[in-house]
Protein backbone atom coordinates (compact mmCIF):
# COMPACT_ATOMS: atom_id res chain seq x y z
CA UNK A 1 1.92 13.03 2.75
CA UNK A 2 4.91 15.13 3.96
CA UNK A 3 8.37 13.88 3.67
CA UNK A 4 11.03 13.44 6.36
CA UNK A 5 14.31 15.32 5.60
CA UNK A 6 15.83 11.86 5.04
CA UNK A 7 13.48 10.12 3.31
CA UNK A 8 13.37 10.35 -0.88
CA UNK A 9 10.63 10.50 -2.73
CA UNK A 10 10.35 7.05 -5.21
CA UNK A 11 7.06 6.85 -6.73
CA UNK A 12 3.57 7.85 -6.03
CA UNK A 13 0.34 4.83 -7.22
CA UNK A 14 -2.80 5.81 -7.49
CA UNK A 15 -6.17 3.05 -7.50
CA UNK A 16 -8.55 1.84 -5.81
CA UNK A 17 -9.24 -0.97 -3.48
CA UNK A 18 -12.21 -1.81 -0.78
CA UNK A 19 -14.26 0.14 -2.98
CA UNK A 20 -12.37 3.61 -2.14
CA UNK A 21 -9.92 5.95 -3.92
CA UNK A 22 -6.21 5.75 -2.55
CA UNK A 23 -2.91 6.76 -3.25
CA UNK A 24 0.36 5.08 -2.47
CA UNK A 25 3.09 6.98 -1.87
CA UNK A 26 6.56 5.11 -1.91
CA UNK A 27 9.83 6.14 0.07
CA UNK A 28 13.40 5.75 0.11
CA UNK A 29 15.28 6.46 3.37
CA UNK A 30 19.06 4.96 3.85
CA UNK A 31 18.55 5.35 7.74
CA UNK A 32 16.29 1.95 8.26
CA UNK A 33 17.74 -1.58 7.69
CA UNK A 34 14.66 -1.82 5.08
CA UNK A 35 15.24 1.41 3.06
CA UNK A 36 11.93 1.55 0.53
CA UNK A 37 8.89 2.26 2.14
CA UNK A 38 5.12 2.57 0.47
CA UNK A 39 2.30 4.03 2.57
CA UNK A 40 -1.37 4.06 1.46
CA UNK A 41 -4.06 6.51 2.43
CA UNK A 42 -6.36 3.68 3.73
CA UNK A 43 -3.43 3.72 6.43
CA UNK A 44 -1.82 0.66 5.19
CA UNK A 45 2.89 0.25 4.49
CA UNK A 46 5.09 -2.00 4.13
CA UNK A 47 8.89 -1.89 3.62
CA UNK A 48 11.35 -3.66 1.71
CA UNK A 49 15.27 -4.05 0.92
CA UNK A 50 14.90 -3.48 -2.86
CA UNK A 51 13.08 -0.45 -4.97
CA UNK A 52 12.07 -3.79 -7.18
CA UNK A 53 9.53 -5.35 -4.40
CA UNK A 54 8.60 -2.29 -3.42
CA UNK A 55 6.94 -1.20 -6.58
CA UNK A 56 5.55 -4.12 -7.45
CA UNK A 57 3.52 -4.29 -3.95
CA UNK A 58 2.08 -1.05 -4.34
CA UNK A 59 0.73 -1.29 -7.25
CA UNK A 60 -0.88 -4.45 -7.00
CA UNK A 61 -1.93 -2.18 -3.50
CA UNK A 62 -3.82 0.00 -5.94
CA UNK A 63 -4.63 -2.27 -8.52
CA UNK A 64 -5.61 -5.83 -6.84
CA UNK A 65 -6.08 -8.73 -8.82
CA UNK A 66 -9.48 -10.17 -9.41
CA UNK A 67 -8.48 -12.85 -6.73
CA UNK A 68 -7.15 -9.90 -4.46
CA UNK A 69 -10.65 -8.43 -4.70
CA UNK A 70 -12.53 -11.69 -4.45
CA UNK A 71 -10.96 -11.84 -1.05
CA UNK A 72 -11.20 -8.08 -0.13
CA UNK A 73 -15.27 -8.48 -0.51
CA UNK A 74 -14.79 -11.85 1.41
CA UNK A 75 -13.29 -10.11 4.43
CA UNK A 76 -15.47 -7.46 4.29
CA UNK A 77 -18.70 -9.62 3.93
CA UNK A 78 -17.84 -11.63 7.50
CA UNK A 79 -17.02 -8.50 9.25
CA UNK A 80 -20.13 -7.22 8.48
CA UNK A 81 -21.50 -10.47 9.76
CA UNK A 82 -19.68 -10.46 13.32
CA UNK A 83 -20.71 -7.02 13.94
CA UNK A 84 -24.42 -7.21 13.39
């Protein structure tokens, strides 16, 4: 991931979820109302007001809970359904 000229670099996560590798990278930019940013490889982000929420999200991102996965395999089991 490439940085913006106005965006500072905060922290980068690295897991896995959905059964692949990823990496979160996570942003600081003054510019937009929510300045902390974290985007995942899988193509997931989110932003928040507060460095605090920000890390917290992306690592549970890259390190989901046993529930988290429970329902990750759940959503992935009935969209393999509705497709065949």
């Amino acid at each position: 991931m490439t940085l913006q000229k106005n965006e500072i670099w905060v922290g980068t996560y690295q897991g896995r979820h959905d059964g692949t590798q990823v990496t979160v990278t996570a942003t600081r930019d003054d510019t937009r109302p929510e300045p902390y940013v974290w985007t995942c490889s899988c193509g997931a982000s989110r932003s928040f007001p507060a460095k605090y929420g920000v890390d917290r999200s992306a690592w549970r991102h890259t390190h989901p809970t046993r529930w988290d996965q429970l329902r990750q395999w759940t959503a992935r089991l009935f969209r393999t359904r509705s497709t065949s």
